[in-house]
PDB file of N, CA and C in Angstrom:
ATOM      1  N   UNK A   1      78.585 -41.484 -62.540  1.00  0.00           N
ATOM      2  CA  UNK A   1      78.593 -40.325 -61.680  1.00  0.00           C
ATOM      3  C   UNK A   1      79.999 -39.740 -61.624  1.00  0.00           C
ATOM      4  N   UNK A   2      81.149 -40.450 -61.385  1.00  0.00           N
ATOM      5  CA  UNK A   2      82.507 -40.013 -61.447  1.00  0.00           C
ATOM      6  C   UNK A   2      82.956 -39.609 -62.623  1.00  0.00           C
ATOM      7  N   UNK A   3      82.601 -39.700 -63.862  1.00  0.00           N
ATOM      8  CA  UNK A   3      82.699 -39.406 -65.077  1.00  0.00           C
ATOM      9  C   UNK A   3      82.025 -37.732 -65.772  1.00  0.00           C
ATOM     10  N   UNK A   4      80.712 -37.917 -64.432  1.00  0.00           N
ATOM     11  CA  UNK A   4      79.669 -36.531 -64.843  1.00  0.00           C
ATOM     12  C   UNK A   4      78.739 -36.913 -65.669  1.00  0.00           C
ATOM     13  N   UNK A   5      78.730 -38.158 -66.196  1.00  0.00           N
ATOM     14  CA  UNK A   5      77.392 -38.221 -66.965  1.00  0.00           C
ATOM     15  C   UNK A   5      75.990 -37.878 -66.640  1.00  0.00           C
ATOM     16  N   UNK A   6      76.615 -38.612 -65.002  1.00  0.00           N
ATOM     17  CA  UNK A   6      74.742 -38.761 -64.161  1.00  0.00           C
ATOM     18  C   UNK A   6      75.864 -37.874 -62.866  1.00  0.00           C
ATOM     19  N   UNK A   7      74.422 -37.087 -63.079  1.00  0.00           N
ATOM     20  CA  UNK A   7      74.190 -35.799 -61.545  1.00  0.00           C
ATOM     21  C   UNK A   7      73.368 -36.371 -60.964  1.00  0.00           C
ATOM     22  N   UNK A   8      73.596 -35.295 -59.680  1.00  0.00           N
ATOM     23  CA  UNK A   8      72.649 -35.333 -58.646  1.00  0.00           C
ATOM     24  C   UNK A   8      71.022 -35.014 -59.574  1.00  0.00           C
ATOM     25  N   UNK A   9      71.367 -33.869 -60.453  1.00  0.00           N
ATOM     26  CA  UNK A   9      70.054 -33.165 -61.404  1.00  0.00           C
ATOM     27  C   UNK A   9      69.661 -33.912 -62.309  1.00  0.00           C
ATOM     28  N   UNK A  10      70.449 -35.552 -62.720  1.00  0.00           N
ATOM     29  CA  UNK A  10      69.549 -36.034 -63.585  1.00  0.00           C
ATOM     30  C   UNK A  10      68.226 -36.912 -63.525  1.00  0.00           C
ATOM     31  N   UNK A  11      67.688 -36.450 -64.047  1.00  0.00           N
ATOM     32  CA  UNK A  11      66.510 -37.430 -63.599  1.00  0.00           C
ATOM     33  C   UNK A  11      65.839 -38.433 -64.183  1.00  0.00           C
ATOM     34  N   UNK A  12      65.294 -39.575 -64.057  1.00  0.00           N
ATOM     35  CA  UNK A  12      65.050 -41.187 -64.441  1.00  0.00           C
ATOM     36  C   UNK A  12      64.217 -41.581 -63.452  1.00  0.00           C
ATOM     37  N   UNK A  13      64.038 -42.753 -64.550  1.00  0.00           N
ATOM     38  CA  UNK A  13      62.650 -43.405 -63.681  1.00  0.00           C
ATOM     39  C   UNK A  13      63.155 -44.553 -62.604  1.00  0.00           C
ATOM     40  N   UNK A  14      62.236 -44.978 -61.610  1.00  0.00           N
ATOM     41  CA  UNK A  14      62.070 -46.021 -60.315  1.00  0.00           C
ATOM     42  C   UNK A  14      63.632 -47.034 -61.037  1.00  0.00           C
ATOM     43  N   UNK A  15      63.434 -47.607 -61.720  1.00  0.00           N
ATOM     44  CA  UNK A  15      65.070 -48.782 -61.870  1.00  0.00           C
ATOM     45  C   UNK A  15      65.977 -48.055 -62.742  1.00  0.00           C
ATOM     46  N   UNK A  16      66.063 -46.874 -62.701  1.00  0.00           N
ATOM     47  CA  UNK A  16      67.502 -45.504 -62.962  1.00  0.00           C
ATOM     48  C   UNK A  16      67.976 -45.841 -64.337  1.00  0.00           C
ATOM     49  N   UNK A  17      66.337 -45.733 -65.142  1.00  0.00           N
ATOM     50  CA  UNK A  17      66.397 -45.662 -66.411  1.00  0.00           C
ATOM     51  C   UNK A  17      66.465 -44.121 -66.656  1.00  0.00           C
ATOM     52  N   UNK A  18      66.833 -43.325 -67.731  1.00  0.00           N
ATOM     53  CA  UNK A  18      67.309 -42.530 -67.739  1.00  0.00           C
ATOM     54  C   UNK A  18      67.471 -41.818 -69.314  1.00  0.00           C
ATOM     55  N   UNK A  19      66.585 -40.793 -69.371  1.00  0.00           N
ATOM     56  CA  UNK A  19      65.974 -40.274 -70.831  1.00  0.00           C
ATOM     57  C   UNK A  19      64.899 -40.464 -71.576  1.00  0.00           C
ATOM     58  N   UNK A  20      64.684 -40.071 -72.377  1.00  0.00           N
ATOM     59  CA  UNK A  20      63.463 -40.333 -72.907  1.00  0.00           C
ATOM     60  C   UNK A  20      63.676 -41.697 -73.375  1.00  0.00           C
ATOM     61  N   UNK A  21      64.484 -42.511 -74.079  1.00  0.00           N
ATOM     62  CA  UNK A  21      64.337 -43.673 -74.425  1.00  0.00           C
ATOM     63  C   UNK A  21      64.547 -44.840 -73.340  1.00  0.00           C
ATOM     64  N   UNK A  22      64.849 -44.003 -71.967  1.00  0.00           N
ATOM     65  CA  UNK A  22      65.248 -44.937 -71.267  1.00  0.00           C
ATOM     66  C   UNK A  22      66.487 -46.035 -71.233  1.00  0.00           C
ATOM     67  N   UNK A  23      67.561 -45.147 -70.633  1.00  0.00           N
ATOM     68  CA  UNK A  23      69.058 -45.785 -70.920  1.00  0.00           C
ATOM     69  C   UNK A  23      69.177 -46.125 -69.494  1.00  0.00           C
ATOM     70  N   UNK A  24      69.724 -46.846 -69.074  1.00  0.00           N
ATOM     71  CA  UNK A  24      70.148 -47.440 -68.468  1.00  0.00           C
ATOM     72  C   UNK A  24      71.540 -47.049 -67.850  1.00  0.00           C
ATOM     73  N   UNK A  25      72.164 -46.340 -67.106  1.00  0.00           N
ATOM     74  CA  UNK A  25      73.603 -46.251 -66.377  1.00  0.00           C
ATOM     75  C   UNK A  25      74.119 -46.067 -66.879  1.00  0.00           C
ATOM     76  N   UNK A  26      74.501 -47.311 -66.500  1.00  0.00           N
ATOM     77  CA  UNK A  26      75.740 -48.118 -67.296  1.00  0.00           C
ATOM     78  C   UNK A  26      75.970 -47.503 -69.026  1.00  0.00           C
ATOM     79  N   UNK A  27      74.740 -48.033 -69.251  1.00  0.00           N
ATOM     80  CA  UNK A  27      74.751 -47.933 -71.072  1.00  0.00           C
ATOM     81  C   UNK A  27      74.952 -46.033 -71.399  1.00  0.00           C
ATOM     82  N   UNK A  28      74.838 -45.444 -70.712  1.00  0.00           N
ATOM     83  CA  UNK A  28      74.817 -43.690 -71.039  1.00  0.00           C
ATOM     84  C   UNK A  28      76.655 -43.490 -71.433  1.00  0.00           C
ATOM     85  N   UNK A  29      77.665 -44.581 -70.163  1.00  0.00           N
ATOM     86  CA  UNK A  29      78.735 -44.519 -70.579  1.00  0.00           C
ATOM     87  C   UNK A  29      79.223 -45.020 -72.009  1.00  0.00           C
ATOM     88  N   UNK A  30      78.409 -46.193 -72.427  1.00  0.00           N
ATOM     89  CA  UNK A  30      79.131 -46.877 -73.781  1.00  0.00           C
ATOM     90  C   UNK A  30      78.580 -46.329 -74.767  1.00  0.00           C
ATOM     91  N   UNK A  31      77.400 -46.080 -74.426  1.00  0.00           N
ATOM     92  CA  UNK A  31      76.429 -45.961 -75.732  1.00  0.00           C
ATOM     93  C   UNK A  31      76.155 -43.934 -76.284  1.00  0.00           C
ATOM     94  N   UNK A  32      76.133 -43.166 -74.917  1.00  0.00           N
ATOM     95  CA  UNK A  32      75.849 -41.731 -75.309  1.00  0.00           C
ATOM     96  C   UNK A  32      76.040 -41.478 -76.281  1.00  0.00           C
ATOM     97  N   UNK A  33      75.779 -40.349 -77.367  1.00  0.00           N
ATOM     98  CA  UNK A  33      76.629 -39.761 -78.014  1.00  0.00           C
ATOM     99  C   UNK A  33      75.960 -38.189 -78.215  1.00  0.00           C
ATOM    100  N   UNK A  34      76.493 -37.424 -78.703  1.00  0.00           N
ATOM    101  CA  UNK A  34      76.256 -36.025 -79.111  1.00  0.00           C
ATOM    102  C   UNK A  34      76.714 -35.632 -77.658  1.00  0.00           C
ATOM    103  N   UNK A  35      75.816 -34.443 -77.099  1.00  0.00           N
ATOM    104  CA  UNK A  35      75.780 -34.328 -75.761  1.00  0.00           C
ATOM    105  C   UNK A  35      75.917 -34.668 -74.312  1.00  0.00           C
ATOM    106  N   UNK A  36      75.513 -35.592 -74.755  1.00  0.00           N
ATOM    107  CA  UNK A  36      75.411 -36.798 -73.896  1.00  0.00           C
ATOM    108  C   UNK A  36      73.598 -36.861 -72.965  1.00  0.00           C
ATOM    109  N   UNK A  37      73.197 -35.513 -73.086  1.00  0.00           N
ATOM    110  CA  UNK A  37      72.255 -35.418 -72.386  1.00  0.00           C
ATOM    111  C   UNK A  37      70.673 -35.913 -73.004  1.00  0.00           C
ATOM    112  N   UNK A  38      70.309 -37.100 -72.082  1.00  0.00           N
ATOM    113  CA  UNK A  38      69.797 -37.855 -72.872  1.00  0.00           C
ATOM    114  C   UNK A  38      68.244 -37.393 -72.435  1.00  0.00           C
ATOM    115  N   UNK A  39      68.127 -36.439 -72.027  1.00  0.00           N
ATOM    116  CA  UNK A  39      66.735 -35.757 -71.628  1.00  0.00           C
ATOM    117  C   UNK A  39      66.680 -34.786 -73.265  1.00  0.00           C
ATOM    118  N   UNK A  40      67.604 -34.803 -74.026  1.00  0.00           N
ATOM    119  CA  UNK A  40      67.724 -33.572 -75.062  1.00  0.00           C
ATOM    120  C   UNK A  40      67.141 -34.928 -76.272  1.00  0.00           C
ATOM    121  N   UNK A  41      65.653 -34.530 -77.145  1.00  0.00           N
ATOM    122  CA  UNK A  41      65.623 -35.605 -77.769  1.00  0.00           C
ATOM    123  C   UNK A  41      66.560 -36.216 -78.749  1.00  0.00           C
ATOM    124  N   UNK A  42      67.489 -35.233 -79.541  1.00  0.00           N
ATOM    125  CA  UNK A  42      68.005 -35.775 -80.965  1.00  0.00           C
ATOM    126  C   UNK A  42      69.009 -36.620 -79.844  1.00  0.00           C
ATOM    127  N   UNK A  43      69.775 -36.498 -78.981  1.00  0.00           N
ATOM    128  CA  UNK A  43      70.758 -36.838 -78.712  1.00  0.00           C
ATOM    129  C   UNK A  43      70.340 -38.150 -77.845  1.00  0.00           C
ATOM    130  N   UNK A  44      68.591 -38.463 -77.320  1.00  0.00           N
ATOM    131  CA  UNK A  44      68.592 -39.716 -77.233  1.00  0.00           C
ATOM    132  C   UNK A  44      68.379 -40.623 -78.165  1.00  0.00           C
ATOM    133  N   UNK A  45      67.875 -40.129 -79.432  1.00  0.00           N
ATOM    134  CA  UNK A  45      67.289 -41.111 -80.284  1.00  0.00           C
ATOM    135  C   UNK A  45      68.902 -41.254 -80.540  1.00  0.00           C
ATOM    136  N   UNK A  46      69.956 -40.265 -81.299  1.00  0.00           N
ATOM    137  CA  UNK A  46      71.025 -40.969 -82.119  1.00  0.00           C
ATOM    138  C   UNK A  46      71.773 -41.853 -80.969  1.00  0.00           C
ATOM    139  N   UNK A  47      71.797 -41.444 -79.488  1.00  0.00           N
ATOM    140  CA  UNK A  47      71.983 -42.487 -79.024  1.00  0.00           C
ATOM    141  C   UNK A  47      71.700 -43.696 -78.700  1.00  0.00           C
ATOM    142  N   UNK A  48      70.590 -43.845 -78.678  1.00  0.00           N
ATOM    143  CA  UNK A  48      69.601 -44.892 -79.229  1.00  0.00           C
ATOM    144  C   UNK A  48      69.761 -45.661 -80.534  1.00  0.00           C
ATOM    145  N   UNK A  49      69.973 -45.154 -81.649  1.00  0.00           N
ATOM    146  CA  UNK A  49      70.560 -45.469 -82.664  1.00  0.00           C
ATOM    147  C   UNK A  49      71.957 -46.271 -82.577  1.00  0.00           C
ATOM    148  N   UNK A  50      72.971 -45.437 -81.778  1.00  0.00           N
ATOM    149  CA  UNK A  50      74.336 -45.955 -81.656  1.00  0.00           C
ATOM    150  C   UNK A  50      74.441 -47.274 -80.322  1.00  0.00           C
ATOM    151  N   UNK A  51      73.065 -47.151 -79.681  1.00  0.00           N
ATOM    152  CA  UNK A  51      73.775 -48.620 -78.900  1.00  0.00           C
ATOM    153  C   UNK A  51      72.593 -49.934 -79.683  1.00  0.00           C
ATOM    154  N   UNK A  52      71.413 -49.613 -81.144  1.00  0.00           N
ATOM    155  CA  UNK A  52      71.481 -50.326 -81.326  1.00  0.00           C
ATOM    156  C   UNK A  52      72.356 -51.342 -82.393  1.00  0.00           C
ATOM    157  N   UNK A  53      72.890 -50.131 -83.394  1.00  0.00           N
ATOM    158  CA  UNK A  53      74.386 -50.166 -83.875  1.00  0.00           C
ATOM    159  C   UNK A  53      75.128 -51.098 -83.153  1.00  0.00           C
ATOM    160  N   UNK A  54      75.361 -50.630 -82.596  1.00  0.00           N
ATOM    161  CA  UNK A  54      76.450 -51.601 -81.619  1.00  0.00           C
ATOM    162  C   UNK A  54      75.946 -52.959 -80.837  1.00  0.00           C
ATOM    163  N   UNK A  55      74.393 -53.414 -81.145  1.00  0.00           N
ATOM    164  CA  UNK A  55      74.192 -54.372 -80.848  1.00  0.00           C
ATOM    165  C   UNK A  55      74.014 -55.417 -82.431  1.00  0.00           C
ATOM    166  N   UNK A  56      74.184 -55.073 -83.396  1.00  0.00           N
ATOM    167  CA  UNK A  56      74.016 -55.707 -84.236  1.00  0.00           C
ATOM    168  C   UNK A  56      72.948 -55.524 -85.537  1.00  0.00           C
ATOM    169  N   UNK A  57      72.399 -54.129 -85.025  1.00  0.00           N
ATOM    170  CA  UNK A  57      71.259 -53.176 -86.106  1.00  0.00           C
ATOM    171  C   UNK A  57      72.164 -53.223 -87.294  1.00  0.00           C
ATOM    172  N   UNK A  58      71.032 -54.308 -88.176  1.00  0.00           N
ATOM    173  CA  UNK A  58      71.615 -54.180 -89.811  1.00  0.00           C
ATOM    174  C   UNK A  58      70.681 -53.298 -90.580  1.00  0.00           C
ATOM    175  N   UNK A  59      70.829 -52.014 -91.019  1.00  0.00           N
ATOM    176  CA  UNK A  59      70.288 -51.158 -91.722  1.00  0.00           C
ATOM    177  C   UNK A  59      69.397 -51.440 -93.028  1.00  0.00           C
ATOM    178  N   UNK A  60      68.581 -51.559 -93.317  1.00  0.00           N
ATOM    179  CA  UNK A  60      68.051 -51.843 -94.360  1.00  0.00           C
ATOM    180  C   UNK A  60      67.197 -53.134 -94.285  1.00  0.00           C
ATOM    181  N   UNK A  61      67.484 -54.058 -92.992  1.00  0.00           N
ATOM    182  CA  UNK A  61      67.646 -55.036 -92.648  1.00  0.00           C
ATOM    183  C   UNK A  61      65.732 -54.782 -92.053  1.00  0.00           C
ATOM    184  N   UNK A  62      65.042 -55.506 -92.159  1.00  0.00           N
ATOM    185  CA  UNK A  62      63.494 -55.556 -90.907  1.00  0.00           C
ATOM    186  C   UNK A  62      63.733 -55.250 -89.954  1.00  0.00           C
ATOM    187  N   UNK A  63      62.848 -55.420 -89.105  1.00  0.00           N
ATOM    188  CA  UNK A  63      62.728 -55.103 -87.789  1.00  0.00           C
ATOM    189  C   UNK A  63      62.615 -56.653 -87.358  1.00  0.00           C
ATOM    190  N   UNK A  64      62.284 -57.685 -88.084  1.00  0.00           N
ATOM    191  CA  UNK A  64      62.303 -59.173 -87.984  1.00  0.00           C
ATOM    192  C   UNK A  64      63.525 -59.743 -87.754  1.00  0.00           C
ATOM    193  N   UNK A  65      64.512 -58.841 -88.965  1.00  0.00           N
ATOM    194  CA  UNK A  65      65.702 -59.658 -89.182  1.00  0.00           C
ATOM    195  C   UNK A  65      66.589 -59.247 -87.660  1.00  0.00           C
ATOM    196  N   UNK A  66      66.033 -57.706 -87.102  1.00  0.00           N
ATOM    197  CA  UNK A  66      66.969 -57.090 -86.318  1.00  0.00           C
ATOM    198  C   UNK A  66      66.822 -57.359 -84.980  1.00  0.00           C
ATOM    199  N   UNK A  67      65.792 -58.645 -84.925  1.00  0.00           N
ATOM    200  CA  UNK A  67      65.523 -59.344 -83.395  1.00  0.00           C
ATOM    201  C   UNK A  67      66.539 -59.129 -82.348  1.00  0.00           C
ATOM    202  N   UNK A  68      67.803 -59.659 -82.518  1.00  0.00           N
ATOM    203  CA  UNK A  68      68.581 -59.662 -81.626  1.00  0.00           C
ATOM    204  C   UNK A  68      69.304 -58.601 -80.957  1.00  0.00           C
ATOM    205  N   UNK A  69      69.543 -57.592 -81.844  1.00  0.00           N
ATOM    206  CA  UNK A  69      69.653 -56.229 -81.520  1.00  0.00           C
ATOM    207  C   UNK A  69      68.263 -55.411 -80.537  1.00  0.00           C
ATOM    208  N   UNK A  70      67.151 -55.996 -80.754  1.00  0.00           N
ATOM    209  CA  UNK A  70      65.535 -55.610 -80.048  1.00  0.00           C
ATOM    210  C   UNK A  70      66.026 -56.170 -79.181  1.00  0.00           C
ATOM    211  N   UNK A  71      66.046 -57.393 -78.666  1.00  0.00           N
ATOM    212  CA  UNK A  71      66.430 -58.270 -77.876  1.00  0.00           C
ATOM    213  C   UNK A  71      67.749 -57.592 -76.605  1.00  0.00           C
ATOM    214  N   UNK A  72      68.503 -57.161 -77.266  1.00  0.00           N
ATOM    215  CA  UNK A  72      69.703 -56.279 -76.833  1.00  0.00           C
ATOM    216  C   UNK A  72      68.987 -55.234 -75.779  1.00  0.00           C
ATOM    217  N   UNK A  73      68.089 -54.290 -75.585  1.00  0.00           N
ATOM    218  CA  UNK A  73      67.566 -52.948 -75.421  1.00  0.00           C
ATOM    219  C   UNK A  73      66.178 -53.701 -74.421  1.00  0.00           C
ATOM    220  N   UNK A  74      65.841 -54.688 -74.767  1.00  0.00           N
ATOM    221  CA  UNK A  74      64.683 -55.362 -73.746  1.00  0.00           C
ATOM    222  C   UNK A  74      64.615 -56.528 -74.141  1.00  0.00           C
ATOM    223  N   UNK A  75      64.549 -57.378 -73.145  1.00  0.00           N
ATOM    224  CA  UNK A  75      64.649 -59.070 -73.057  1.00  0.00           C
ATOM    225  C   UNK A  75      63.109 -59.369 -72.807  1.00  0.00           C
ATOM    226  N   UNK A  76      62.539 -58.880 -72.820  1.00  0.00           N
ATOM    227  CA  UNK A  76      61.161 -59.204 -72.704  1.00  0.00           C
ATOM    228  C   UNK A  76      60.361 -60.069 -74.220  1.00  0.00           C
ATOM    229  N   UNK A  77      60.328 -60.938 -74.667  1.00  0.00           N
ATOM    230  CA  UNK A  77      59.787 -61.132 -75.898  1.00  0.00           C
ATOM    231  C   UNK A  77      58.439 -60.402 -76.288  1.00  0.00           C
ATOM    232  N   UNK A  78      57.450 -60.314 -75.712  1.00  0.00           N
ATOM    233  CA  UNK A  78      56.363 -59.217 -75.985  1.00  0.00           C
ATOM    234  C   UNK A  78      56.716 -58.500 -76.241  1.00  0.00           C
ATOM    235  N   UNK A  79      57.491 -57.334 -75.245  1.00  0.00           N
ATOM    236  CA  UNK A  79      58.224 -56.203 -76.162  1.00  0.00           C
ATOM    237  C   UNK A  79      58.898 -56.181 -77.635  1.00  0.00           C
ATOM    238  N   UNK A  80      59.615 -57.160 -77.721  1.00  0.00           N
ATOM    239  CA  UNK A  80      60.516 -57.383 -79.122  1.00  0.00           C
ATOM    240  C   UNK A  80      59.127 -57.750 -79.965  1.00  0.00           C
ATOM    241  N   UNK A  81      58.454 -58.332 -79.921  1.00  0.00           N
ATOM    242  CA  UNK A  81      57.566 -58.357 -80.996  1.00  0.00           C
ATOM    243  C   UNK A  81      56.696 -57.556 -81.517  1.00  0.00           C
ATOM    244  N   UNK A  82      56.431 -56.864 -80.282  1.00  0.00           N
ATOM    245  CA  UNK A  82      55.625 -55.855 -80.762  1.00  0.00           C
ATOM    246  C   UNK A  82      56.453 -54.186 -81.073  1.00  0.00           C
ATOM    247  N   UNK A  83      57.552 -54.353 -80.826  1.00  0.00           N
ATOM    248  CA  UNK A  83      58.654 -53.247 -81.729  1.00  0.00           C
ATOM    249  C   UNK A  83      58.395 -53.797 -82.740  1.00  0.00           C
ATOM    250  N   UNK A  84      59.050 -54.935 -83.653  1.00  0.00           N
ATOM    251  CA  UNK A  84      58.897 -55.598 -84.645  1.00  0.00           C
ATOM    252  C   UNK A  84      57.366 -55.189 -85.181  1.00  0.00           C
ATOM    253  N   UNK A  85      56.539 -55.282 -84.962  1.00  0.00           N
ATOM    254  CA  UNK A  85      55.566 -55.419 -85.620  1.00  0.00           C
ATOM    255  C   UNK A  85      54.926 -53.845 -85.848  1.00  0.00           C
ATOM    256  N   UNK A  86      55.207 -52.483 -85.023  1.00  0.00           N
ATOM    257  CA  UNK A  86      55.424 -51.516 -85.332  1.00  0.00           C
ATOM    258  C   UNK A  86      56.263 -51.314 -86.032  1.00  0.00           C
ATOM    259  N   UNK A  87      56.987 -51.449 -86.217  1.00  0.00           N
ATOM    260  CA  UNK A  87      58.465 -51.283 -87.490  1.00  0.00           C
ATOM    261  C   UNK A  87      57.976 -51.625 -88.918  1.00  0.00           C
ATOM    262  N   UNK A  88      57.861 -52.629 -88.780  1.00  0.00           N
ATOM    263  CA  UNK A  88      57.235 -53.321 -89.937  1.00  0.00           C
ATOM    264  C   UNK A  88      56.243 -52.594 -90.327  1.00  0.00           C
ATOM    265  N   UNK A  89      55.257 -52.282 -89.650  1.00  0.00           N
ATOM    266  CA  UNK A  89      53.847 -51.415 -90.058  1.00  0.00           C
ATOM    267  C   UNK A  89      54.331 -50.272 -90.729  1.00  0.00           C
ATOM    268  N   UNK A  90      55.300 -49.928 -90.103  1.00  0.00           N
ATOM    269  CA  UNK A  90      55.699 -47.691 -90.732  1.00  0.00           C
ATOM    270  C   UNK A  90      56.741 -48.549 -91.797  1.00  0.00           C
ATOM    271  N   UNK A  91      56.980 -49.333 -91.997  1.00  0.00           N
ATOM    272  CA  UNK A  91      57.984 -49.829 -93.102  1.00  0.00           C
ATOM    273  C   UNK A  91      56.685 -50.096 -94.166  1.00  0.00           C
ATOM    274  N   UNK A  92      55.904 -50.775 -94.211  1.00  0.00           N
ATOM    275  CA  UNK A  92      55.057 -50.607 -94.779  1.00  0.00           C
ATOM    276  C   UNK A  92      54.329 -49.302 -95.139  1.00  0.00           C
ATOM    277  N   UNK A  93      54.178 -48.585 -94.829  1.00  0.00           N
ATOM    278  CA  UNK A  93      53.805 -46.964 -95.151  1.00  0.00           C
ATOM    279  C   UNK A  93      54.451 -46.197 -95.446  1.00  0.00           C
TER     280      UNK A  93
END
């Protein structure tokens, strides 16, 4: 908020997730990029892109191999597997 990232006008869901991919606070400071405005889609996905970058996303790499980076973005194991297993599917196609 002292920075201007997050307004009074931005808006997020019930635990002040925030954009379409759902960022988190905190993470809008480390992770944003382009705009910053993460209601704008390109600028959530590449930000999305850049904090999973920064968790350890090896390019070229599965969605198997890139567990820990999934892992990074939601600690939930259901979730991580079933990213993984969508990934894998459009990697396959």
């Amino acid at each position: 908020v002292d920075r201007g990232a997050l307004t009074s006008s931005s808006v997020g869901a019930m635990h002040g997730e925030v954009g379409h991919t759902q960022f988190l606070p905190g993470n809008v400071l480390k992770y944003a990029v382009g705009n910053g405005n993460l209601r704008d889609k390109a600028t959530a996905l590449a930000s999305t892109a850049n904090y999973l970058k920064g968790h350890g996303w090896r390019a070229g790499a599965s969605a198997s191999a890139n567990m820990g980076a999934i892992a990074g973005w939601n600690s939930a194991n259901v979730y991580q597997q079933a990213i993984a297993r969508i990934a894998d599917a459009i990697d396959a196609n």
